[in-house]
N, C-alpha and C. Protein backbone atom coordinates (compact mmCIF):
# COMPACT_ATOMS: atom_id res chain seq x y z
N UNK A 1 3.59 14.86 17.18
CA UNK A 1 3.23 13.66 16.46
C UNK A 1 4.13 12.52 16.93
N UNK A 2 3.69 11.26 16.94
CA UNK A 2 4.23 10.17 17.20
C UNK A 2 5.09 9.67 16.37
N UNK A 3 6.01 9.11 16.58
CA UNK A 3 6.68 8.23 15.47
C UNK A 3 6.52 6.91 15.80
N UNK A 4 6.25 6.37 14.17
CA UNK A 4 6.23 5.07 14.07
C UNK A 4 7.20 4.17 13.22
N UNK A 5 7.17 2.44 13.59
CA UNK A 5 7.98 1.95 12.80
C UNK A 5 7.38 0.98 11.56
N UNK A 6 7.90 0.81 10.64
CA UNK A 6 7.59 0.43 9.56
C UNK A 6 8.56 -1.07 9.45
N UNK A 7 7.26 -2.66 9.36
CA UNK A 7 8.37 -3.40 9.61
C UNK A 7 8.08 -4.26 8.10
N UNK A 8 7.27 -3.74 7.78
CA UNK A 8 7.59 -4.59 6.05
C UNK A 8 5.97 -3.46 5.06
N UNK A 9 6.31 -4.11 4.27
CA UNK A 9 5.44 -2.99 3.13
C UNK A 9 5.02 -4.24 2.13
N UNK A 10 3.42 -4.52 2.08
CA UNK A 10 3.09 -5.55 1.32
C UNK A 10 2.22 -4.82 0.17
N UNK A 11 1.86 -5.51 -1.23
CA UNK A 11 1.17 -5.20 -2.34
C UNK A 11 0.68 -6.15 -2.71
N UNK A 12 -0.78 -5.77 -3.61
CA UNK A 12 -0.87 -7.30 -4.26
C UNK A 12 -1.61 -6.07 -5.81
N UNK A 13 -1.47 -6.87 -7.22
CA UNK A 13 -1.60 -5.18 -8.07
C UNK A 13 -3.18 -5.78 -8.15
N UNK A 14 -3.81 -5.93 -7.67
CA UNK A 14 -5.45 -6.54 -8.08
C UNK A 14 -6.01 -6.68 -6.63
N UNK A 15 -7.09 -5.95 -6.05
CA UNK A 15 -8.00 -6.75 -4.96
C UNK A 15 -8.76 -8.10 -5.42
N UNK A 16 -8.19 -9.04 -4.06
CA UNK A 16 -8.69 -10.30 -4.13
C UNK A 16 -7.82 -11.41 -4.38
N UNK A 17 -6.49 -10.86 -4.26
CA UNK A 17 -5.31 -11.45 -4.48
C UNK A 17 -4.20 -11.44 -3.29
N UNK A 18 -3.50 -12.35 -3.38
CA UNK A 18 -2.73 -12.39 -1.84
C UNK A 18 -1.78 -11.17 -1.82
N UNK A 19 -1.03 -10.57 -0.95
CA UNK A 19 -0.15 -9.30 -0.95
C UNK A 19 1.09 -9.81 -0.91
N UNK A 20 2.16 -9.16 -1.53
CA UNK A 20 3.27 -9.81 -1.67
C UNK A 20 4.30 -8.60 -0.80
N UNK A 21 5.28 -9.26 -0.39
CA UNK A 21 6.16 -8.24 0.61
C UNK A 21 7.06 -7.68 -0.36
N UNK A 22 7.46 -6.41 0.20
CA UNK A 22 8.55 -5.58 -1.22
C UNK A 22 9.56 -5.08 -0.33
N UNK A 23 10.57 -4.53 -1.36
CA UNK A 23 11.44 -4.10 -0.19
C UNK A 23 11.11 -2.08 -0.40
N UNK A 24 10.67 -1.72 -0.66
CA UNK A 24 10.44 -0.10 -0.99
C UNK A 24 9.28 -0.07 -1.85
N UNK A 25 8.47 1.17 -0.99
CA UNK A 25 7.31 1.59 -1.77
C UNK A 25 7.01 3.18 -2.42
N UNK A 26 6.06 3.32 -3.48
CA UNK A 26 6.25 4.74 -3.20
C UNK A 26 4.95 5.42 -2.66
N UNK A 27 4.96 6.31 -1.70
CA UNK A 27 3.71 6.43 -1.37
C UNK A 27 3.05 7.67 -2.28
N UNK A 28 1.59 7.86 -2.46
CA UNK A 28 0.96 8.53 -3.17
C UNK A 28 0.04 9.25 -2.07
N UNK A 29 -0.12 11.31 -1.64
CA UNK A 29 -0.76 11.08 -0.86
C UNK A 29 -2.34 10.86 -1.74
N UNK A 30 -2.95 10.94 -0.42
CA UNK A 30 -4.52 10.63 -0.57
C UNK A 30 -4.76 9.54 -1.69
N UNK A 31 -3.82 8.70 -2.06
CA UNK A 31 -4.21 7.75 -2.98
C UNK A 31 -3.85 6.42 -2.51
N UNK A 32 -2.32 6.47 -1.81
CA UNK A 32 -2.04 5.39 -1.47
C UNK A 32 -0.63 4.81 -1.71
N UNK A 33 -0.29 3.73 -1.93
CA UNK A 33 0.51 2.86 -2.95
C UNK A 33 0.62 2.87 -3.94
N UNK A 34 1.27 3.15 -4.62
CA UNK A 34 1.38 3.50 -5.76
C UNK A 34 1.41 2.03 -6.62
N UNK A 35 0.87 1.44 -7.32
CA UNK A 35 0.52 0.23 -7.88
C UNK A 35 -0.08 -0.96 -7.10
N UNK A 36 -0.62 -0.51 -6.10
CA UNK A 36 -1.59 -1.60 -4.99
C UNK A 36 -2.80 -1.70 -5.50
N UNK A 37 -3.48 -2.65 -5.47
CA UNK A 37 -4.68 -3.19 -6.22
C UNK A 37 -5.81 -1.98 -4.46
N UNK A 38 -5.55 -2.03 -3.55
CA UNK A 38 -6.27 -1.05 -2.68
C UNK A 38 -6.17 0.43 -2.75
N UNK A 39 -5.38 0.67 -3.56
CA UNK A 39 -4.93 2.27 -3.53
C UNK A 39 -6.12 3.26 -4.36
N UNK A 40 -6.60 4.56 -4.07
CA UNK A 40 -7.26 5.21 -5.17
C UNK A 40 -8.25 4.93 -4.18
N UNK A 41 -9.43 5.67 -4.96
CA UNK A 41 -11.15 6.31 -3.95
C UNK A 41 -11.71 5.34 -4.48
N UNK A 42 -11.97 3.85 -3.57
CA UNK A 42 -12.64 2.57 -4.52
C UNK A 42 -14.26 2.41 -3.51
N UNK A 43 -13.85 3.87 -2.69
CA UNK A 43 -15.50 3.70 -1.65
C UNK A 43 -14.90 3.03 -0.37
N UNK A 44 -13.93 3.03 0.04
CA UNK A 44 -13.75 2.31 1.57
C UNK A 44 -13.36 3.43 2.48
């Protein structure tokens, strides 16, 4: 597997809203972000 780098981590808590930069996220698998308005099975 490849490694990759991670150079910022953005959120926004609602789709349709601008994403805001954070400094730490937590990830959720198969869900996502854990409080991201994109995270969770929304059909994409």
């Amino acid at each position: 597997m490849s490694k990759g780098i991670i150079y910022s981590i953005s959120l926004s808590l609602e789709r349709g809203t601008l994403k805001k930069e954070i400094p730490e996220a937590n990830l959720i698998e198969n869900y996502g972000i854990e409080n991201d308005g994109h995270a969770g099975n929304w059909g994409r």
